[in-house]
Protein backbone atom coordinates (compact mmCIF):
# COMPACT_ATOMS: atom_id res chain seq x y z
CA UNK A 1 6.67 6.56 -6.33
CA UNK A 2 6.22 2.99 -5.03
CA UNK A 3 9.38 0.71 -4.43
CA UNK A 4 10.62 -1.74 -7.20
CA UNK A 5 9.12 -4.14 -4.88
CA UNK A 6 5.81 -2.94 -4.23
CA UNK A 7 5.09 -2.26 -8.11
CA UNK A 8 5.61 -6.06 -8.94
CA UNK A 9 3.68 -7.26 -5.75
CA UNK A 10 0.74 -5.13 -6.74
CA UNK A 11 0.72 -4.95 -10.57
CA UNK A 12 -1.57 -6.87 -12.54
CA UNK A 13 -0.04 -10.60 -13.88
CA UNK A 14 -0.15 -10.12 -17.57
CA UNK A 15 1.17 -6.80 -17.32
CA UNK A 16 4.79 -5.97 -19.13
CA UNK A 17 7.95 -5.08 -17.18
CA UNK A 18 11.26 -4.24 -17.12
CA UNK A 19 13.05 -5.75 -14.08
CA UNK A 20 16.74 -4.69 -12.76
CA UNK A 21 18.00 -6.51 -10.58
CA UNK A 22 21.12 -7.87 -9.00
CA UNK A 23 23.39 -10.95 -10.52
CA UNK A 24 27.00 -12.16 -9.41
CA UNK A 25 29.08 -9.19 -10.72
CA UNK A 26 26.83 -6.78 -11.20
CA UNK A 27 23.18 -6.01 -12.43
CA UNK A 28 20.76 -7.51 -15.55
CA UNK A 29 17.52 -6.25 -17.08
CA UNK A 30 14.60 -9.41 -17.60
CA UNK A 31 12.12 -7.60 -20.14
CA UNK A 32 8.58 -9.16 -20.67
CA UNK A 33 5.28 -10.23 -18.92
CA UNK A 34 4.62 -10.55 -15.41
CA UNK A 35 3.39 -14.05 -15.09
CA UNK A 36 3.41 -15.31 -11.70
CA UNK A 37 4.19 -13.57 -7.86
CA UNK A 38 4.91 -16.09 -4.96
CA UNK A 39 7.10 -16.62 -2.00
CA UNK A 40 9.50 -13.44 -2.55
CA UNK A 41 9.87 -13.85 -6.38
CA UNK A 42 8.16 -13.34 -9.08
CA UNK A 43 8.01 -14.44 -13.04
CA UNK A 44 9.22 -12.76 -16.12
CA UNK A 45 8.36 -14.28 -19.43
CA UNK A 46 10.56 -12.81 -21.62
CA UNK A 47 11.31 -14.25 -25.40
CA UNK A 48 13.82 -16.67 -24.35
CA UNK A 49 12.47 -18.44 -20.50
CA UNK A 50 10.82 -17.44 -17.78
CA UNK A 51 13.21 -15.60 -15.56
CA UNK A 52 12.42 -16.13 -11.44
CA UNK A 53 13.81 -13.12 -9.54
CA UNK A 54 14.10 -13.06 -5.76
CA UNK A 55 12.40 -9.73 -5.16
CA UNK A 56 15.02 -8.60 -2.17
CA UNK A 57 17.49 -8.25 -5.47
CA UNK A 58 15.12 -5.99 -7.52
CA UNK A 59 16.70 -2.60 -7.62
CA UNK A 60 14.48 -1.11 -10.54
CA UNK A 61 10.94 -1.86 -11.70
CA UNK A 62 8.51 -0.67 -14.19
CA UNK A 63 5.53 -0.94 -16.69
CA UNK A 64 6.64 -0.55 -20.39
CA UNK A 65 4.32 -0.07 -23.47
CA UNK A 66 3.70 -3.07 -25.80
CA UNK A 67 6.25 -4.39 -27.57
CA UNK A 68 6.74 -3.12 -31.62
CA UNK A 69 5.23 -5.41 -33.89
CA UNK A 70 7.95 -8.12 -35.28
CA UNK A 71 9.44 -6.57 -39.00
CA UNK A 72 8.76 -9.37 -41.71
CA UNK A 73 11.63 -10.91 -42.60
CA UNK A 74 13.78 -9.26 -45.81
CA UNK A 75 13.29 -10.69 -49.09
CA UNK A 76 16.59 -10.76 -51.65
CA UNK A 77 15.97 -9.45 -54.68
CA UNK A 78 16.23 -12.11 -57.61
């Protein structure tokens, strides 16, 4: 089993992760795409931003299976 490291170095940009890593106080989870590797860090782009993350603070890393398609929204009943 490869480091947390040495999975995002060598996986594909474009693939989807789930990233652990360290944050003042604790730990935090960035779920999405892999979009960009450089200098130490790489790119998340999960729903809300792109999240940088300093690879020396990854504790956890993996590839997770496509995200569930989006339910349509409810509709109220007249």
């Amino acid at each position: 089993m490869p480091l947390p490291q040495q999975f995002l170095s060598g996986a594909p940009l474009g693939t989807r992760v789930v990233v652990r890593y360290r944050i003042e106080g604790g730990l935090t989870d960035a779920l999405g795409e892999l979009v960009e590797r450089a200098d130490g860090a790489c790119t998340v782009r999960t729903r809300r931003s792109d999240v940088v993350i300093a690879l020396p603070l990854v504790v956890a890393a993996k590839e997770v299976p496509p995200a569930p398609p989006r339910r349509a929204p409810r509709v109220q009943a007249p």
